[in-house]
N, C-alpha and C. Protein backbone atom coordinates (compact mmCIF):
# COMPACT_ATOMS: atom_id res chain seq x y z
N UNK A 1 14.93 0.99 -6.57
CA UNK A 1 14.19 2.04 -5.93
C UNK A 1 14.77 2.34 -4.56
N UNK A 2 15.91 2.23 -3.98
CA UNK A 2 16.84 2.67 -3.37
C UNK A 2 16.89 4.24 -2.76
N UNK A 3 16.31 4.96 -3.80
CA UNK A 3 16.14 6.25 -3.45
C UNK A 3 14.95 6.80 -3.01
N UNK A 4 14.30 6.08 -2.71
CA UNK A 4 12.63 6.60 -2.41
C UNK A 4 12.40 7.40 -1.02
N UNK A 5 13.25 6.71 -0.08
CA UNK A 5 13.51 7.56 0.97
C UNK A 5 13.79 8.65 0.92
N UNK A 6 14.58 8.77 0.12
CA UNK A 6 15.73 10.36 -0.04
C UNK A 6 14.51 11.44 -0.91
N UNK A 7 13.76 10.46 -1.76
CA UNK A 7 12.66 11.37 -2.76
C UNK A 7 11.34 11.80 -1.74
N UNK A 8 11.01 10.77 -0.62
CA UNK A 8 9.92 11.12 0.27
C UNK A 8 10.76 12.21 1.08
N UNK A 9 11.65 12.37 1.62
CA UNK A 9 12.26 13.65 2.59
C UNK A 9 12.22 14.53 2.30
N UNK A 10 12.92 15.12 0.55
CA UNK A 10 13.09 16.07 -0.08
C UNK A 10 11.61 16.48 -0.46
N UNK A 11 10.37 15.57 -0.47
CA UNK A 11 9.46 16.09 -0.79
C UNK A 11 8.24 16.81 0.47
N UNK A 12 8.61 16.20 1.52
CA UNK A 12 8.03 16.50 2.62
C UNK A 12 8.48 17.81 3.20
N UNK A 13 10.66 17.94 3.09
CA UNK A 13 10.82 19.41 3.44
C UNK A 13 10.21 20.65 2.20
N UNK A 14 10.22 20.11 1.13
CA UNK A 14 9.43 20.98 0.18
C UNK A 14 8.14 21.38 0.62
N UNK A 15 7.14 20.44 1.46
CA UNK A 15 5.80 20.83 1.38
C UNK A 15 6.06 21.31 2.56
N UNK A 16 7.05 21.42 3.88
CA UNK A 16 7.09 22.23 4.88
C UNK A 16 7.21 23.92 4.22
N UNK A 17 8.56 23.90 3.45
CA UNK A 17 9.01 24.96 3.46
C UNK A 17 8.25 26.21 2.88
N UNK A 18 6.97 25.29 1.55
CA UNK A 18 6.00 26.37 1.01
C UNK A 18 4.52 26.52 2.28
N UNK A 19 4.99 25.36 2.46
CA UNK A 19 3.35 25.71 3.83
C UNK A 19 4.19 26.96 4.40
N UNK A 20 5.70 27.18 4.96
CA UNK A 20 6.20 28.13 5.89
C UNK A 20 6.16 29.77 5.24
N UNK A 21 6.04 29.41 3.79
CA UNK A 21 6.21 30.45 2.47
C UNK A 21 4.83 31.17 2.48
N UNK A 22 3.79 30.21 2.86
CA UNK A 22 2.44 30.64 2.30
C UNK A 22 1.93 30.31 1.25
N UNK A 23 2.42 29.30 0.69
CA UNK A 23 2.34 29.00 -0.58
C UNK A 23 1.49 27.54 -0.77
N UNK A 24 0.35 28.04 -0.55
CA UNK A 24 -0.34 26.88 -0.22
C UNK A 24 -0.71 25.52 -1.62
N UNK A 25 -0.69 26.47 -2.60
CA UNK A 25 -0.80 25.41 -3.50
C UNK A 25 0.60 24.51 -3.89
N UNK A 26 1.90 24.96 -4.05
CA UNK A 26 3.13 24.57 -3.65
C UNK A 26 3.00 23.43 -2.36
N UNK A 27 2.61 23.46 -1.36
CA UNK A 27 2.65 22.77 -0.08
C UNK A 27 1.68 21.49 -0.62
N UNK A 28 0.53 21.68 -1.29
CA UNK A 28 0.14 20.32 -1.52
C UNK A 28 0.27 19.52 -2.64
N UNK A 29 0.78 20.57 -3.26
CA UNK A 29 1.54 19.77 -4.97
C UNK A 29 2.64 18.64 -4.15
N UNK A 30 3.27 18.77 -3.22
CA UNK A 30 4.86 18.11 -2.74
C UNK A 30 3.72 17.25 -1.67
N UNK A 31 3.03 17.52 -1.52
CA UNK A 31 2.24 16.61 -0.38
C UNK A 31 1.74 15.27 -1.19
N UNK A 32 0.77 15.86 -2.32
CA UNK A 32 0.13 15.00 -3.13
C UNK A 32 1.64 13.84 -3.86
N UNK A 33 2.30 14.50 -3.82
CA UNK A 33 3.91 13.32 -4.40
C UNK A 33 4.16 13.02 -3.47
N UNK A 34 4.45 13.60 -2.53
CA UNK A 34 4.85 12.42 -1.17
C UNK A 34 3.87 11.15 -0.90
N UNK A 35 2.62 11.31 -0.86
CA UNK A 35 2.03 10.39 -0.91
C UNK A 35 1.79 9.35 -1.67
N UNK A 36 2.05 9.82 -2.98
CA UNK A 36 2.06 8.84 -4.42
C UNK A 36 3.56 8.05 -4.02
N UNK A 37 4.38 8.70 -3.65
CA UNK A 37 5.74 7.76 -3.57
C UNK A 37 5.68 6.90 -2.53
N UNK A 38 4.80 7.37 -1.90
CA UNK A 38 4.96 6.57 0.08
C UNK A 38 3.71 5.07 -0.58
N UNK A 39 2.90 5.40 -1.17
CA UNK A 39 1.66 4.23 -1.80
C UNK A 39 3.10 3.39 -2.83
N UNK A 40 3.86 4.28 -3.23
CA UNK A 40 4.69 3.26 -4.04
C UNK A 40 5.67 2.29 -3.48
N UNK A 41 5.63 2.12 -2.15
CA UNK A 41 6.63 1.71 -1.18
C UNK A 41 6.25 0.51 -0.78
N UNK A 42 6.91 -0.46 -0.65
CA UNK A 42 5.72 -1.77 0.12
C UNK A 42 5.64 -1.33 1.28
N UNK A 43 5.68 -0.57 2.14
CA UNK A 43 5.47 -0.33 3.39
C UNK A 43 3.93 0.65 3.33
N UNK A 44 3.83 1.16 1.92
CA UNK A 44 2.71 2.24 1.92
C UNK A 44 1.39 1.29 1.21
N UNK A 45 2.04 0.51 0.67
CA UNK A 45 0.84 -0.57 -0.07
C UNK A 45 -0.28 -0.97 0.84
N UNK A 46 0.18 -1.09 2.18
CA UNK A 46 -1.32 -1.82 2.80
C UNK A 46 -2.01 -0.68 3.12
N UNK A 47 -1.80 0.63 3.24
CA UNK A 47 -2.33 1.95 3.64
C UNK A 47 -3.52 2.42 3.18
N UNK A 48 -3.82 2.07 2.09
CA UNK A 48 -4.98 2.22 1.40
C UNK A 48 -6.14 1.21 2.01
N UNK A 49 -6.23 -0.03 2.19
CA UNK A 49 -7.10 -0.85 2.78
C UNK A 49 -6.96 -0.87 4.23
N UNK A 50 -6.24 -0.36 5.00
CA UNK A 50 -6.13 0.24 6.28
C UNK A 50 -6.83 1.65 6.34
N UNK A 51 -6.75 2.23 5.47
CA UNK A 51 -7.88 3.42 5.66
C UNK A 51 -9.48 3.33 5.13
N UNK A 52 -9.48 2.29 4.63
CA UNK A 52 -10.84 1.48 3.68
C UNK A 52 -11.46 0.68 5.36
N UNK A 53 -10.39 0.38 5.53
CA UNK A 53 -10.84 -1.04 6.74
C UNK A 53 -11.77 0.12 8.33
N UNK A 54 -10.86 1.24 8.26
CA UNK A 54 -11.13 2.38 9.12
C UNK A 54 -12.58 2.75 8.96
N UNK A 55 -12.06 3.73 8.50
CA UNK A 55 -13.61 4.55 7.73
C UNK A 55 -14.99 3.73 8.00
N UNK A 56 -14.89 2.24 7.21
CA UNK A 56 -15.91 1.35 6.98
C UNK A 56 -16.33 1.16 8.77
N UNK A 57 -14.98 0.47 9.77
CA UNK A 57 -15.96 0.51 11.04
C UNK A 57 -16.62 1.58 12.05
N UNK A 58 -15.95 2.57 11.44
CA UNK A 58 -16.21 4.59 11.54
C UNK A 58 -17.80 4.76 11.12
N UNK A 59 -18.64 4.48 9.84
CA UNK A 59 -19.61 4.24 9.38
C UNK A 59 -20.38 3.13 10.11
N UNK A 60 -19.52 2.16 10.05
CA UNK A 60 -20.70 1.10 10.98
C UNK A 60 -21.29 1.67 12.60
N UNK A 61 -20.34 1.78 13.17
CA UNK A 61 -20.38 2.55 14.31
C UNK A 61 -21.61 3.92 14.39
N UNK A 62 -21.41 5.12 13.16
CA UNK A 62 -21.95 6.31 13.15
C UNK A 62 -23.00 6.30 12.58
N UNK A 63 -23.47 4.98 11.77
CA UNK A 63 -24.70 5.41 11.72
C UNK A 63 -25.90 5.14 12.58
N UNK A 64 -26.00 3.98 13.12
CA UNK A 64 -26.79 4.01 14.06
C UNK A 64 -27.23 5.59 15.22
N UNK A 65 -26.09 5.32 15.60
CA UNK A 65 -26.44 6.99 16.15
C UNK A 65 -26.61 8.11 15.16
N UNK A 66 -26.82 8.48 14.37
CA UNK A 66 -27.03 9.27 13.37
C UNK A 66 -28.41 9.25 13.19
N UNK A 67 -28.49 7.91 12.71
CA UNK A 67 -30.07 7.38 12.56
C UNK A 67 -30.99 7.72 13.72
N UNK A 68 -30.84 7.24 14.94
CA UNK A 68 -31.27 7.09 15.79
C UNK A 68 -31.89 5.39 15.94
N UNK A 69 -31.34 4.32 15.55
CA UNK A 69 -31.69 3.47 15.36
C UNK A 69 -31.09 2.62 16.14
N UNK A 70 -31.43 0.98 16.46
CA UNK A 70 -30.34 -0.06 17.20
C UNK A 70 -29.50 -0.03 16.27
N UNK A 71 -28.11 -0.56 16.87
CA UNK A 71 -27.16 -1.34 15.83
C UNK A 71 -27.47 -2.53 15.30
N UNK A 72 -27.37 -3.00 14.23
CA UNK A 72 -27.58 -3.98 13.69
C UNK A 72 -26.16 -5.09 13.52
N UNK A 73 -26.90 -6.05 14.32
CA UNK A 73 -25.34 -7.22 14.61
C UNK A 73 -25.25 -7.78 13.41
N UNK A 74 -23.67 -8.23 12.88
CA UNK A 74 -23.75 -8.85 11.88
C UNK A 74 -23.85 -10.44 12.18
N UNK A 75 -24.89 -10.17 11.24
CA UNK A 75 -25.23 -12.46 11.48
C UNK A 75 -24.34 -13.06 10.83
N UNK A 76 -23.89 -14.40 11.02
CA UNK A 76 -23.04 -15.19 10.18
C UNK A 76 -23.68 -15.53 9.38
N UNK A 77 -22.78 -15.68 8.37
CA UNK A 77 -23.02 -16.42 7.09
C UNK A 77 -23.58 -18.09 7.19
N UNK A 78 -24.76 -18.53 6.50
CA UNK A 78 -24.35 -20.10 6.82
C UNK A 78 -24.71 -20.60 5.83
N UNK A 79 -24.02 -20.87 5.25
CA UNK A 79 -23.99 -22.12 3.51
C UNK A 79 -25.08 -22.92 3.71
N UNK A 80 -25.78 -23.05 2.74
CA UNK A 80 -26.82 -23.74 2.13
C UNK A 80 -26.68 -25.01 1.35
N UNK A 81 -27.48 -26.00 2.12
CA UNK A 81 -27.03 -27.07 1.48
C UNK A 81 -27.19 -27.26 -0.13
N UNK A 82 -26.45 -27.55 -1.36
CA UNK A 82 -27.09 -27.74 -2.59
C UNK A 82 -28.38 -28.49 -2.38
N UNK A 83 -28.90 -29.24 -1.85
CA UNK A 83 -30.18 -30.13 -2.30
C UNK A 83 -31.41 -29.18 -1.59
N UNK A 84 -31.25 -28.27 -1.18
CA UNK A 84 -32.26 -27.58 -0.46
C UNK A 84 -32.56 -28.16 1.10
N UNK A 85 -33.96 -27.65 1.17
CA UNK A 85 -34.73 -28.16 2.53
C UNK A 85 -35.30 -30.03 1.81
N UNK A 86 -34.87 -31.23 2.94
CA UNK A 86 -35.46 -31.97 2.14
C UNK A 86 -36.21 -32.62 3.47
């Protein structure tokens, strides 16, 4: 896979050249493959849970103010002994 670089360039000046055309559905057909090739890259692999990891503290953050509510701290976890309360 040697060529993936050369396939992400050619696909990115493609989605320039129809965005420059007007050709808007053209511009995101080459967009939507650029991105499928760039996720196929180990460099694009962690990108997906980097935008998962985002979003999620984006939401933690927005809802409180949304709500109008406190933030709610996250408590730690604390393991339970198997034998219970004795």
């Amino acid at each position: 896979m040697g060529s993936v670089g050369v396939l992400l360039l050619v696909t990115v000046v493609g989605a320039v050249v129809c965005a420059k055309a007007h050709s808007a559905g053209g511009a995101v057909v080459f967009s939507l493959f650029a991105l499928v090739l760039l996720l196929a890259t180990p460099v694009g692999a962690g990108l997906p849970g980097a935008v998962s990891t985002f979003v999620s503290a984006f939401d933690r953050a927005a809802t409180p103010a949304l709500n109008r509510t406190e933030p709610v701290e996250d408590a730690p976890v604390v393991a339970e002994s198997p034998g219970g309360d004795r």
